[in-house]
PDB file of N, CA and C in Angstrom:
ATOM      1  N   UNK A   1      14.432  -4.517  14.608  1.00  0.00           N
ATOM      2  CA  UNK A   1      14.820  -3.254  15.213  1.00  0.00           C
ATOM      3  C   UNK A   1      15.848  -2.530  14.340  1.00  0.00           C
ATOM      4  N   UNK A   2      16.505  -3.524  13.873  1.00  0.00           N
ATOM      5  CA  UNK A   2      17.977  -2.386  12.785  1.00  0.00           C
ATOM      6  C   UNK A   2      17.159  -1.890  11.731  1.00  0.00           C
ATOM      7  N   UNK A   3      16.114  -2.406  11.258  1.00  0.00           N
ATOM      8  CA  UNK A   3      15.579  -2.284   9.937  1.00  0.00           C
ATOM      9  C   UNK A   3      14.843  -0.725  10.186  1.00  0.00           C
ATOM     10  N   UNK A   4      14.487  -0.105  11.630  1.00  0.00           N
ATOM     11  CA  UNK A   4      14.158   0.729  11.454  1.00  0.00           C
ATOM     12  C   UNK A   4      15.155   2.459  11.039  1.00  0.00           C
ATOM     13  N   UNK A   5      16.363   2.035  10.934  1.00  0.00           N
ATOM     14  CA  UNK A   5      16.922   3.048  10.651  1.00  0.00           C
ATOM     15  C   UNK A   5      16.772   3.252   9.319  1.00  0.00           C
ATOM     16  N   UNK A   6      16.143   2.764   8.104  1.00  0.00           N
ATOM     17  CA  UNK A   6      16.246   2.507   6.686  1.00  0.00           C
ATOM     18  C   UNK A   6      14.843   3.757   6.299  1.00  0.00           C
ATOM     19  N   UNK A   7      14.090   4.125   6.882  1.00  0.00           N
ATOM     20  CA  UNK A   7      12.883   4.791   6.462  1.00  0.00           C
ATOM     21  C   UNK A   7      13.638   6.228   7.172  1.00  0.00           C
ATOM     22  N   UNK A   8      14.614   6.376   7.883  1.00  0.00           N
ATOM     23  CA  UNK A   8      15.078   7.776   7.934  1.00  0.00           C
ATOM     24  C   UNK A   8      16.220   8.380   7.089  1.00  0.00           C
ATOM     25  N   UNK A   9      17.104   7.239   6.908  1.00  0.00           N
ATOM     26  CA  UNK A   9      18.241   7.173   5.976  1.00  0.00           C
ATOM     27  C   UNK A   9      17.468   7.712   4.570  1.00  0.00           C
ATOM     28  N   UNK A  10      16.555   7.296   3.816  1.00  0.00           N
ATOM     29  CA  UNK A  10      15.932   6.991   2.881  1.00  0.00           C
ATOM     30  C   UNK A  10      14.476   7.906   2.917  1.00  0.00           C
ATOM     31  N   UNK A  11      14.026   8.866   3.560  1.00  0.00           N
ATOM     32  CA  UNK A  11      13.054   9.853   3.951  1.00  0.00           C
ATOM     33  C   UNK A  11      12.627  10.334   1.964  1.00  0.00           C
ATOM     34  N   UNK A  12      11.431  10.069   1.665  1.00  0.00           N
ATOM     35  CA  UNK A  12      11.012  10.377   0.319  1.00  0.00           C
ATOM     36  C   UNK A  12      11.394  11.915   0.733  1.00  0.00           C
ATOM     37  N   UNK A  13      11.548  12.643  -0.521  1.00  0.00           N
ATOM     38  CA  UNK A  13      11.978  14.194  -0.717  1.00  0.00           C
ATOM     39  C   UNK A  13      10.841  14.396  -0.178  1.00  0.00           C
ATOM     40  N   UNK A  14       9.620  14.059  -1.204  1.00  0.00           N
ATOM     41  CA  UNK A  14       8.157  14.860  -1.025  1.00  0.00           C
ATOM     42  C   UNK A  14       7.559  15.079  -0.027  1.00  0.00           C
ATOM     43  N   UNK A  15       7.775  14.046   1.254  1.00  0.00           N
ATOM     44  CA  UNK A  15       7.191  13.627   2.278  1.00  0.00           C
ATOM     45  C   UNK A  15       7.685  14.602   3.199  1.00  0.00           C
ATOM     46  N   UNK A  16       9.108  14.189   3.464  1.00  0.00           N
ATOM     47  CA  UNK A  16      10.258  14.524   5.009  1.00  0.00           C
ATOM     48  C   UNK A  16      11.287  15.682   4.155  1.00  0.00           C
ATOM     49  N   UNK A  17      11.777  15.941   5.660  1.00  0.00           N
ATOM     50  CA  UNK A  17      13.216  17.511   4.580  1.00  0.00           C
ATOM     51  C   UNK A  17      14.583  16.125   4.025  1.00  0.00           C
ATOM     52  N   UNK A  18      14.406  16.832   3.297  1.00  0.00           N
ATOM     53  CA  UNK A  18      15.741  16.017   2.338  1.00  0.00           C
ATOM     54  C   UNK A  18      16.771  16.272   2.703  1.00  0.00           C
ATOM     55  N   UNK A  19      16.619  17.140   3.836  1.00  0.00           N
ATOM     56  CA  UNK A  19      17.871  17.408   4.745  1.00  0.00           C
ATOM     57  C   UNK A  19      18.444  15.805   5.379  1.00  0.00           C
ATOM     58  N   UNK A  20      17.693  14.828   5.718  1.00  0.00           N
ATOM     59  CA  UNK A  20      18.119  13.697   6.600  1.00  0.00           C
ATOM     60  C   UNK A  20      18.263  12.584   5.673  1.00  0.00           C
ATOM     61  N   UNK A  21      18.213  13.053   4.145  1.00  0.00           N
ATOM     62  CA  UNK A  21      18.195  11.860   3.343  1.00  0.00           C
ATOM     63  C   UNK A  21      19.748  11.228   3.065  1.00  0.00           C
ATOM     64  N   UNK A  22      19.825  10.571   2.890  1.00  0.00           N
ATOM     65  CA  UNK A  22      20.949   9.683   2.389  1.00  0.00           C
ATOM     66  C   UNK A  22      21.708  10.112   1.460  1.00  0.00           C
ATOM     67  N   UNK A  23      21.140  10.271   0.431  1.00  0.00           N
ATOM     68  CA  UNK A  23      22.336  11.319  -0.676  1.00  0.00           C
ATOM     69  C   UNK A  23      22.667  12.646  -0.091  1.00  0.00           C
ATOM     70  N   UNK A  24      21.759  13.594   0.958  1.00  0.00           N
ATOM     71  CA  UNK A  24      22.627  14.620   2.000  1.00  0.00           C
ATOM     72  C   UNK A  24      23.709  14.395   2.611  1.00  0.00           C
ATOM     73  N   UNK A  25      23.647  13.149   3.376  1.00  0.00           N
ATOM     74  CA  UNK A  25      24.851  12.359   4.092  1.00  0.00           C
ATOM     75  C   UNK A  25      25.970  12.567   3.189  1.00  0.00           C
ATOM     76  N   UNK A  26      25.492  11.951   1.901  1.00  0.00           N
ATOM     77  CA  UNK A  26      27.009  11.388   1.299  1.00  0.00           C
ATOM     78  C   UNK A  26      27.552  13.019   0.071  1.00  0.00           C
ATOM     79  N   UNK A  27      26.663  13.779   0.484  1.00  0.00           N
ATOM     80  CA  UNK A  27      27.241  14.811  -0.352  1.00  0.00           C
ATOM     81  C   UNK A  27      28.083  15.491   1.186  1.00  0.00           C
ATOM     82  N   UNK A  28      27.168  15.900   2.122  1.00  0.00           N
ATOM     83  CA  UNK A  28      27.970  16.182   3.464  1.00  0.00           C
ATOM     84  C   UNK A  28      29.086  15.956   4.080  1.00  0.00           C
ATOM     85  N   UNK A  29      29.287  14.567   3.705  1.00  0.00           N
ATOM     86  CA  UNK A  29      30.701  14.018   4.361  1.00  0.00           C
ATOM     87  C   UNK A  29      31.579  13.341   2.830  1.00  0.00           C
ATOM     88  N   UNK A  30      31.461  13.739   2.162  1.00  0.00           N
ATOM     89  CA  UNK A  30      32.182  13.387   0.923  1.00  0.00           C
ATOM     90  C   UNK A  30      32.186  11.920   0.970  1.00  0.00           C
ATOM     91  N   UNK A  31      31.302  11.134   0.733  1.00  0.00           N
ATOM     92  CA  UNK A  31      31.338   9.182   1.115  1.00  0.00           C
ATOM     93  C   UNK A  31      30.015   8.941   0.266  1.00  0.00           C
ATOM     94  N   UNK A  32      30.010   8.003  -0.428  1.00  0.00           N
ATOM     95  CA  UNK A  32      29.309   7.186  -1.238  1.00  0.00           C
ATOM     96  C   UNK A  32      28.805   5.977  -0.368  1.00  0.00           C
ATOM     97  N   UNK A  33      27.827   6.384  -0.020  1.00  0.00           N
ATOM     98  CA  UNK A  33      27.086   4.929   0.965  1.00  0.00           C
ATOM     99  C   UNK A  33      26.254   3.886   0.386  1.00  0.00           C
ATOM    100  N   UNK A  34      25.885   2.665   0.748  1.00  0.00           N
ATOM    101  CA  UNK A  34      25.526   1.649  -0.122  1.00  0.00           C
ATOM    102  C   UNK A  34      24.752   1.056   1.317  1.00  0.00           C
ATOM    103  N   UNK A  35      23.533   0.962   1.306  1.00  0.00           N
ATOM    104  CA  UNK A  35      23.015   0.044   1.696  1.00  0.00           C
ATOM    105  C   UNK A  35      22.423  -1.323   1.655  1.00  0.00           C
ATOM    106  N   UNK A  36      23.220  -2.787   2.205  1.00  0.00           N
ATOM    107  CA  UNK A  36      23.159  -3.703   1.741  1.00  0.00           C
ATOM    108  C   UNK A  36      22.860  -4.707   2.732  1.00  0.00           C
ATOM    109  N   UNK A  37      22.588  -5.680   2.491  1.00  0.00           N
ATOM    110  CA  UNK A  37      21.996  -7.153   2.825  1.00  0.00           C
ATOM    111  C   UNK A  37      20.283  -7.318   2.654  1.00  0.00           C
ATOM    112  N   UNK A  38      20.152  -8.411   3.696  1.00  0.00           N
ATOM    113  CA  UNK A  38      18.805  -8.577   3.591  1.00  0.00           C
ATOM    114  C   UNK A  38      18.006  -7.437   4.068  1.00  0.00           C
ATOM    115  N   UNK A  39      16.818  -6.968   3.130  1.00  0.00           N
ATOM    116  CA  UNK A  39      15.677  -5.586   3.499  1.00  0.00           C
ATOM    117  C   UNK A  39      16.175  -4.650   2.929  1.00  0.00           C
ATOM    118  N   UNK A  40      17.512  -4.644   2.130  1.00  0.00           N
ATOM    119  CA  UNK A  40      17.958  -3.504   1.799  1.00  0.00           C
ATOM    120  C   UNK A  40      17.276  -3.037   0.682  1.00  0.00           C
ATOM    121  N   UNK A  41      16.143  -3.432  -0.166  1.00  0.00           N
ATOM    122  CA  UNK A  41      15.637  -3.367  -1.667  1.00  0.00           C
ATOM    123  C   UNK A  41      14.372  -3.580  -1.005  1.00  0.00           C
ATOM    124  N   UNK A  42      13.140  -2.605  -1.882  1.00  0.00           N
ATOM    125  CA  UNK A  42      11.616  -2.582  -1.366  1.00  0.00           C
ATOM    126  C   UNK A  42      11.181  -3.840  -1.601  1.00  0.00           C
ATOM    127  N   UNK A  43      11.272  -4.309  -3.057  1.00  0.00           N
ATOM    128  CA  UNK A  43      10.343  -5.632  -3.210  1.00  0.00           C
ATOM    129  C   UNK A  43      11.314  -7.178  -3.025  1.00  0.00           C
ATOM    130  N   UNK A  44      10.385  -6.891  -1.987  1.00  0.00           N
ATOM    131  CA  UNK A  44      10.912  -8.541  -1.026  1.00  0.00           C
ATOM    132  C   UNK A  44      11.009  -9.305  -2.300  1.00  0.00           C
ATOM    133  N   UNK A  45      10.046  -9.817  -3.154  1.00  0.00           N
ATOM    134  CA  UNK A  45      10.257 -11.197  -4.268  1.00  0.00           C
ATOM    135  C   UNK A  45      11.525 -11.018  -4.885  1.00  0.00           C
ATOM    136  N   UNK A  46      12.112  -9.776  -5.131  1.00  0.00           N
ATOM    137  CA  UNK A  46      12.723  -9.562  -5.788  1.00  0.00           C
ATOM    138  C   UNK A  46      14.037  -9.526  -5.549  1.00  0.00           C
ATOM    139  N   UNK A  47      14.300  -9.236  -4.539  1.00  0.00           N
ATOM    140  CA  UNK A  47      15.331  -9.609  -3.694  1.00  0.00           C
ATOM    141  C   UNK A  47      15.320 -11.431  -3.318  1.00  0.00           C
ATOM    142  N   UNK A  48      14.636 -11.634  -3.310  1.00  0.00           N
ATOM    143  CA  UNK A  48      14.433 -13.858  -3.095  1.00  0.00           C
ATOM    144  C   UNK A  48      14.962 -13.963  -4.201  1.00  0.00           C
ATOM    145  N   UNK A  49      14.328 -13.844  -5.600  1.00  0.00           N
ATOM    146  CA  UNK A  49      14.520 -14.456  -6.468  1.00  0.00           C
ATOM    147  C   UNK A  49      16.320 -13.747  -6.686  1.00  0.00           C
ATOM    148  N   UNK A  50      16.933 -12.617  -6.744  1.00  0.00           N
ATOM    149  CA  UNK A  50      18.309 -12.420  -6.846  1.00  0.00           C
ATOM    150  C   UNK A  50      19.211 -13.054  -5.785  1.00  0.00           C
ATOM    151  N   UNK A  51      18.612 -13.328  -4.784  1.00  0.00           N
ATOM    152  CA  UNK A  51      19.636 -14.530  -3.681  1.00  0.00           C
ATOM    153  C   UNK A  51      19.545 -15.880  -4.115  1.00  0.00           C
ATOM    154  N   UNK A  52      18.697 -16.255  -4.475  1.00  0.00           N
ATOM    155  CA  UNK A  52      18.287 -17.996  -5.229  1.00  0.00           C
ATOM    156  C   UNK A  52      18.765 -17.729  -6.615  1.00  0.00           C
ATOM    157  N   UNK A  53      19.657 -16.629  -7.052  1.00  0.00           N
ATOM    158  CA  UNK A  53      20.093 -16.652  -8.598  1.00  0.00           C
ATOM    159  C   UNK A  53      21.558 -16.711  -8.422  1.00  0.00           C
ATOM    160  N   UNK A  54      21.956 -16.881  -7.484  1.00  0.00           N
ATOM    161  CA  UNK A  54      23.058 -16.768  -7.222  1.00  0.00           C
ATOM    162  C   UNK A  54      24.739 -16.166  -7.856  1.00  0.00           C
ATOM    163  N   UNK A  55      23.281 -14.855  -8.431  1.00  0.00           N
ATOM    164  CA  UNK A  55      24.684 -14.076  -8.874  1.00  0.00           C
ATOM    165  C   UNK A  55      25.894 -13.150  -7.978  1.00  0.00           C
ATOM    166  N   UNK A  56      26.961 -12.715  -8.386  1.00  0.00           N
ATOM    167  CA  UNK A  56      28.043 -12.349  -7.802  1.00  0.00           C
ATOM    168  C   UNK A  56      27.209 -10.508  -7.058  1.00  0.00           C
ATOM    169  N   UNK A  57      26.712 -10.308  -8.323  1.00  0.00           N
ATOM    170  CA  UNK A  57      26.115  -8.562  -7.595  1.00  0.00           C
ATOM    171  C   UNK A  57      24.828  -8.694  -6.388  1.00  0.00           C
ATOM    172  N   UNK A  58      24.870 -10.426  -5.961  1.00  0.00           N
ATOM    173  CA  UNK A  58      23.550 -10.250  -4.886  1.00  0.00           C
ATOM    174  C   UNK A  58      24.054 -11.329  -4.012  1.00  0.00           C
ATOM    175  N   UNK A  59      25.230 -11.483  -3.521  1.00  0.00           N
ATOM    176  CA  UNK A  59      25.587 -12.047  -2.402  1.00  0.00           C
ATOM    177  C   UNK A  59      25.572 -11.061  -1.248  1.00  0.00           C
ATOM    178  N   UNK A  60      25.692 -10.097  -1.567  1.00  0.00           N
ATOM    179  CA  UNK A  60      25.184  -9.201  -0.081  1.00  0.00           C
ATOM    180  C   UNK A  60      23.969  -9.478   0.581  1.00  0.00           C
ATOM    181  N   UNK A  61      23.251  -9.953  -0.100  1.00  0.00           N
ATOM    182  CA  UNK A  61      21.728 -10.569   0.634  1.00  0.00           C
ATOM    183  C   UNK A  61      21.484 -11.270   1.213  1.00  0.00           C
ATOM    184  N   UNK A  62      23.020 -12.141   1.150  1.00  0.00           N
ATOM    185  CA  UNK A  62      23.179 -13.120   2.561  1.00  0.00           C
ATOM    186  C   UNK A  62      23.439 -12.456   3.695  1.00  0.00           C
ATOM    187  N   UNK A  63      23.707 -11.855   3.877  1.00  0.00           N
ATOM    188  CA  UNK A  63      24.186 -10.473   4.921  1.00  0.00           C
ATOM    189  C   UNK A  63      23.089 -10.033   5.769  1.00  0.00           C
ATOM    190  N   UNK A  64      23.506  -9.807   7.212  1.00  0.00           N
ATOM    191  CA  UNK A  64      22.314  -8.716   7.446  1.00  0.00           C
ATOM    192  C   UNK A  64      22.824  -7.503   7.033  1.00  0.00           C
ATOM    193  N   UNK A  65      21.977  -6.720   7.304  1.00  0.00           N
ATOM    194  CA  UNK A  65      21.684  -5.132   6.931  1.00  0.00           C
ATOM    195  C   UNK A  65      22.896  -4.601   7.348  1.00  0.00           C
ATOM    196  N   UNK A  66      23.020  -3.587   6.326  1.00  0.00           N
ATOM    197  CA  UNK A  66      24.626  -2.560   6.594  1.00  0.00           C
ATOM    198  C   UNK A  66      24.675  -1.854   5.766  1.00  0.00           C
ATOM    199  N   UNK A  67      25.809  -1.293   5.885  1.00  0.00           N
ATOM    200  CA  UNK A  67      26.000   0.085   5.367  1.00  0.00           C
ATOM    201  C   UNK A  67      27.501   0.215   4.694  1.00  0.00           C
ATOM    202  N   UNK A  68      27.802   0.488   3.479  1.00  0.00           N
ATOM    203  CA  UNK A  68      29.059  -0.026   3.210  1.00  0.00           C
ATOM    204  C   UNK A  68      29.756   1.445   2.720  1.00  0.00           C
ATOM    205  N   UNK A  69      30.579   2.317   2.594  1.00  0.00           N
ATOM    206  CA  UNK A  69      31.303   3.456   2.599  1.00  0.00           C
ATOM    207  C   UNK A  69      32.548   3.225   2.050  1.00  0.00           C
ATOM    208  N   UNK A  70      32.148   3.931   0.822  1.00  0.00           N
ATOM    209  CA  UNK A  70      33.385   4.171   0.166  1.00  0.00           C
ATOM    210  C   UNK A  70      33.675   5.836   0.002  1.00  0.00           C
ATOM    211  N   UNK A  71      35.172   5.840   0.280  1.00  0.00           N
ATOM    212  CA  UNK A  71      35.180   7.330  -0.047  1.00  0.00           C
ATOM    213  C   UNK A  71      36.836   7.732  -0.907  1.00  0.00           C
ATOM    214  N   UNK A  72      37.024   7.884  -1.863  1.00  0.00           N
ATOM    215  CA  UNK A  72      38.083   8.125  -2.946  1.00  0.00           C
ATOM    216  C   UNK A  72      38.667   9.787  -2.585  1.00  0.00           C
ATOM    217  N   UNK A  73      39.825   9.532  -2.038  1.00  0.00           N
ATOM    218  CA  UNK A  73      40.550  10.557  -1.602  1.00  0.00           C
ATOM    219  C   UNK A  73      42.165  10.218  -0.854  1.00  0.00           C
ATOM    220  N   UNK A  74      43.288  11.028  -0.991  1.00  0.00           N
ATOM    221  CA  UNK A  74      44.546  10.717  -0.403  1.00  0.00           C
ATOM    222  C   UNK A  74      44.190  10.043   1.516  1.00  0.00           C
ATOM    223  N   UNK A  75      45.175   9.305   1.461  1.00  0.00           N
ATOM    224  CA  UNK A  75      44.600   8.466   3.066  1.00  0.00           C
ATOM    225  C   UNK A  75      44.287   9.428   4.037  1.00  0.00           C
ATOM    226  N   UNK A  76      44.838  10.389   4.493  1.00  0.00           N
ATOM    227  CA  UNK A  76      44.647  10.849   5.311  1.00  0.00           C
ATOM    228  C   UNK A  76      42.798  11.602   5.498  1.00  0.00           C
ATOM    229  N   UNK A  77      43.032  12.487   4.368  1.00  0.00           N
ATOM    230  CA  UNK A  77      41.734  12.856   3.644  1.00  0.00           C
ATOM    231  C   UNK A  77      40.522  11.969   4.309  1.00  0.00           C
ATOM    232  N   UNK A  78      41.012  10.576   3.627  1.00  0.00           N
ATOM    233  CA  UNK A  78      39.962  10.012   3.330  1.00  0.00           C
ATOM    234  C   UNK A  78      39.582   9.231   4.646  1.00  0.00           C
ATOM    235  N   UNK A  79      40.241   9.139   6.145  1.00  0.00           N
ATOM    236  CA  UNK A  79      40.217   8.718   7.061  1.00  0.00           C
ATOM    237  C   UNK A  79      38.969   9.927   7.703  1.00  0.00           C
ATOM    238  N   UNK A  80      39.770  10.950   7.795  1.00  0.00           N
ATOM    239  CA  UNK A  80      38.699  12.034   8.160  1.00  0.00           C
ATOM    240  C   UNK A  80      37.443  11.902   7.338  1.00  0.00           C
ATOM    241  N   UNK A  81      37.138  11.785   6.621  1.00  0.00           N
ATOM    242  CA  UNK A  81      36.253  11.320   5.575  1.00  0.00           C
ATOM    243  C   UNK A  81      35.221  10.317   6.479  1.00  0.00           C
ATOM    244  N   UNK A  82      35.938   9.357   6.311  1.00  0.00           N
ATOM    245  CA  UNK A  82      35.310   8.095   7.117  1.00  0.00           C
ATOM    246  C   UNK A  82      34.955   8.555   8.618  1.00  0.00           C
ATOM    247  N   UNK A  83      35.358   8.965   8.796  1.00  0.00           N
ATOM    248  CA  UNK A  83      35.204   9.526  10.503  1.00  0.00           C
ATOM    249  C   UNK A  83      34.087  10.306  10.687  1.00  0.00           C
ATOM    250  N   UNK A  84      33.994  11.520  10.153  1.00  0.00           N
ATOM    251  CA  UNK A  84      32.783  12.491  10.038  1.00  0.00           C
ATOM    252  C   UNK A  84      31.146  11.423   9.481  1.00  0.00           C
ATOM    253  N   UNK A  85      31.425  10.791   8.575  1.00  0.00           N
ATOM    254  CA  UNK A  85      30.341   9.841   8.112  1.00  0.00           C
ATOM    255  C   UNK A  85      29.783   8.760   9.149  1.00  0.00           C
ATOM    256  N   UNK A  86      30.972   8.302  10.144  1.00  0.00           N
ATOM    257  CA  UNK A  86      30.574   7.248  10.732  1.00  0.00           C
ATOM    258  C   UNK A  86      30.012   7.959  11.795  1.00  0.00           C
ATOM    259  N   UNK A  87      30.160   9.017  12.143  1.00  0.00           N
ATOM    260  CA  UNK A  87      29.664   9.809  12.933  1.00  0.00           C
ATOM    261  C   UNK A  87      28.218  10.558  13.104  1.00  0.00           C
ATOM    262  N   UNK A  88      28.093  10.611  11.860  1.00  0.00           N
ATOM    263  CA  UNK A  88      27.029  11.296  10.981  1.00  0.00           C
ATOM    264  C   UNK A  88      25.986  10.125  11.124  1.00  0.00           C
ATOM    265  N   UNK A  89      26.088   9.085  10.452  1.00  0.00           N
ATOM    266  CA  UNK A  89      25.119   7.947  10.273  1.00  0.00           C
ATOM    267  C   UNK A  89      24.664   7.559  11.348  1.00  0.00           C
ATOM    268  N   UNK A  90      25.316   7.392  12.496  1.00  0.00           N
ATOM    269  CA  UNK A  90      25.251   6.992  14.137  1.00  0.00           C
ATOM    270  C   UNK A  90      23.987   7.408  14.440  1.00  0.00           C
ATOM    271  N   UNK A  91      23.414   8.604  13.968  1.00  0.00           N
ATOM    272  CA  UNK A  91      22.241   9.220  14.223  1.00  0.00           C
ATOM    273  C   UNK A  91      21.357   8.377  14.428  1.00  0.00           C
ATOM    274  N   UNK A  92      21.483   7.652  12.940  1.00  0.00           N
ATOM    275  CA  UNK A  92      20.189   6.894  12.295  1.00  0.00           C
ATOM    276  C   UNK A  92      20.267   5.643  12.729  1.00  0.00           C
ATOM    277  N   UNK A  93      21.441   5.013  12.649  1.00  0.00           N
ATOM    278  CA  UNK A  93      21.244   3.771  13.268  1.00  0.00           C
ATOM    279  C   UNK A  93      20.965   3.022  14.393  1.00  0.00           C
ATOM    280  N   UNK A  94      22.037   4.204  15.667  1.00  0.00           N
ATOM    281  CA  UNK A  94      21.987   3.747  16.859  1.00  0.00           C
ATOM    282  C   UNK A  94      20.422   4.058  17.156  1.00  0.00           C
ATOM    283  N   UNK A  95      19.290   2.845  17.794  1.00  0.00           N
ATOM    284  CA  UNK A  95      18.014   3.424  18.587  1.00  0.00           C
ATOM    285  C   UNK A  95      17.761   4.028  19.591  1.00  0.00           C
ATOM    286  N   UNK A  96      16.973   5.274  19.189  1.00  0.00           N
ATOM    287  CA  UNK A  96      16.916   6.075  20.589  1.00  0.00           C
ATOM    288  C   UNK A  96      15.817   6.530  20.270  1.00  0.00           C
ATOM    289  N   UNK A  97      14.383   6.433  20.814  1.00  0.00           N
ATOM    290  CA  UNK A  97      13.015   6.847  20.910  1.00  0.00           C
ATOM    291  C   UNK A  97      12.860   8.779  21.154  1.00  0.00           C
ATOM    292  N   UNK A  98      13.712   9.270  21.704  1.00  0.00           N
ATOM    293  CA  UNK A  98      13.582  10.694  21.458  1.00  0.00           C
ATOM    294  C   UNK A  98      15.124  11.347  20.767  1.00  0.00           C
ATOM    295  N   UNK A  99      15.428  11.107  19.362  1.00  0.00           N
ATOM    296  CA  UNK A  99      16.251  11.552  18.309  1.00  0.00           C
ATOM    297  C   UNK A  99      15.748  12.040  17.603  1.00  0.00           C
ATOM    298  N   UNK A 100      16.676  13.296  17.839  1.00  0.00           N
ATOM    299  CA  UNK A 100      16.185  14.455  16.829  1.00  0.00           C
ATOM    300  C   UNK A 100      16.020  14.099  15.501  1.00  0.00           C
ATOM    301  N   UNK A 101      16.363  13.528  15.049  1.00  0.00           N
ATOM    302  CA  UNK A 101      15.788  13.294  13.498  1.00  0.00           C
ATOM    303  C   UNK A 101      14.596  12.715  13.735  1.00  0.00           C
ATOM    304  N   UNK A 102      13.867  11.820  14.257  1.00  0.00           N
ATOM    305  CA  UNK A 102      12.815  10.649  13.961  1.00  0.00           C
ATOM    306  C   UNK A 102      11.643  12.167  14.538  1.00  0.00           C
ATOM    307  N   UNK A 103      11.793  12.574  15.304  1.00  0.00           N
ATOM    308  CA  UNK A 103      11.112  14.101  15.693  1.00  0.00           C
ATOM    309  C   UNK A 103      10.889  14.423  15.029  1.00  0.00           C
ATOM    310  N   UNK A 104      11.970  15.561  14.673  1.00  0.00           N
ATOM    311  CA  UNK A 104      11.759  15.974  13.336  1.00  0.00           C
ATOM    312  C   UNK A 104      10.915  15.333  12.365  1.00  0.00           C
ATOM    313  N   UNK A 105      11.344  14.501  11.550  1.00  0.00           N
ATOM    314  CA  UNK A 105      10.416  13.773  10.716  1.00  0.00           C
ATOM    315  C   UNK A 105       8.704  13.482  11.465  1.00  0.00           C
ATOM    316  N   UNK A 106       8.395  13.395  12.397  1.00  0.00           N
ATOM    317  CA  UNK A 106       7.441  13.125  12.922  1.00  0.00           C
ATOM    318  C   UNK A 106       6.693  14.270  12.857  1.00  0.00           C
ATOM    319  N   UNK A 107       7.355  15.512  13.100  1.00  0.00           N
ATOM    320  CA  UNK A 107       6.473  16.607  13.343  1.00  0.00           C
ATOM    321  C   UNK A 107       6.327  17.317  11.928  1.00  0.00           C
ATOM    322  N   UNK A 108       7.111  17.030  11.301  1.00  0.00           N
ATOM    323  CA  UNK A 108       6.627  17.259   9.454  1.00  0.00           C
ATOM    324  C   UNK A 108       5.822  16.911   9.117  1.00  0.00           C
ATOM    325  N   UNK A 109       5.538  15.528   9.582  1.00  0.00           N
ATOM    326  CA  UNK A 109       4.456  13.999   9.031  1.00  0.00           C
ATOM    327  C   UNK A 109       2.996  15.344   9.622  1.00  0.00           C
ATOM    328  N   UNK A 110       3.238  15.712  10.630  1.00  0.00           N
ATOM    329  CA  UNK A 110       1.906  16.051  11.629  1.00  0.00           C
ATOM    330  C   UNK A 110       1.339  17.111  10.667  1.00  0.00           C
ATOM    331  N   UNK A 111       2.815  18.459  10.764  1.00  0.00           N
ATOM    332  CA  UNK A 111       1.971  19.732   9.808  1.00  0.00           C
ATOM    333  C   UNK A 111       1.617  19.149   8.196  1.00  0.00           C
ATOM    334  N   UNK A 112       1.872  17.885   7.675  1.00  0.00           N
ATOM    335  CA  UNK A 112       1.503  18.122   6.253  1.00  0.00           C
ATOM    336  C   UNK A 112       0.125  17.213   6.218  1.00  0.00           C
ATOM    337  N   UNK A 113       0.162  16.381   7.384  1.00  0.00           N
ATOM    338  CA  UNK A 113      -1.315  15.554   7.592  1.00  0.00           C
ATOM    339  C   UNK A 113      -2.365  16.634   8.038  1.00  0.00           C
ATOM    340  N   UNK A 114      -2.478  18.024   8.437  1.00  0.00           N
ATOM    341  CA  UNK A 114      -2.941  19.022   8.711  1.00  0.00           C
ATOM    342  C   UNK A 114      -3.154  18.825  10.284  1.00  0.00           C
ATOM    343  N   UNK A 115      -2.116  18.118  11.187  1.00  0.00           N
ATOM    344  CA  UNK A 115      -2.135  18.542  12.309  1.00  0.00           C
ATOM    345  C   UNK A 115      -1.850  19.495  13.420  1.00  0.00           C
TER     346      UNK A 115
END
């Protein structure tokens, strides 16, 4: 069920409005987002074989799924920062069967399938 917030976060340009994509987010709320743990990378083998390699840049794969936010700015700044983002993302993560984004995206999917 968490894994389904990752295909809206992540909406191909060509496909969906790049309005709901992930680099929108992080230009929107000034925050550099990182999505990490297990599912976070398309090819499953590839992700196995970097957890069984046990390097330092793929211990997040022990992890479940998340979302990690960094944002470089004076504290205060950068609290508001964090705030607007965590706010922002909530969209996508929390599940809710009629959210305006997954709509949206749905009814794009319809007019470009020629429905």
């Amino acid at each position: 069920m968490v894994e389904k917030f990752l295909p809206k976060l992540l909406a191909e340009k060509d496909l969906l409005d790049p309005l709901n994509s992930l680099k929108r987010l992080q230009e929107e709320t000034l925050t550099k987002m990182f999505i990490l743990g297990k599912g976070s990378v398309r090819d499953k083998a590839q992700e196995e074989e970097c957890r069984k390699g046990g390097e330092a840049k793929c211990f997040h794969f022990k992890d479940d799924l998340h979302v990690l936010f960094n944002v470089f700015a004076p504290p205060a700044e950068a609290y508001a920062c964090m705030g607007h983002a965590l706010e922002k993302i909530k969209k996508f993560i929390v599940p809710d069967c009629n959210d305006e984004i997954g709509q949206a995206q749905l009814q794009e999917l319809t007019y470009l399938n020629g429905g």
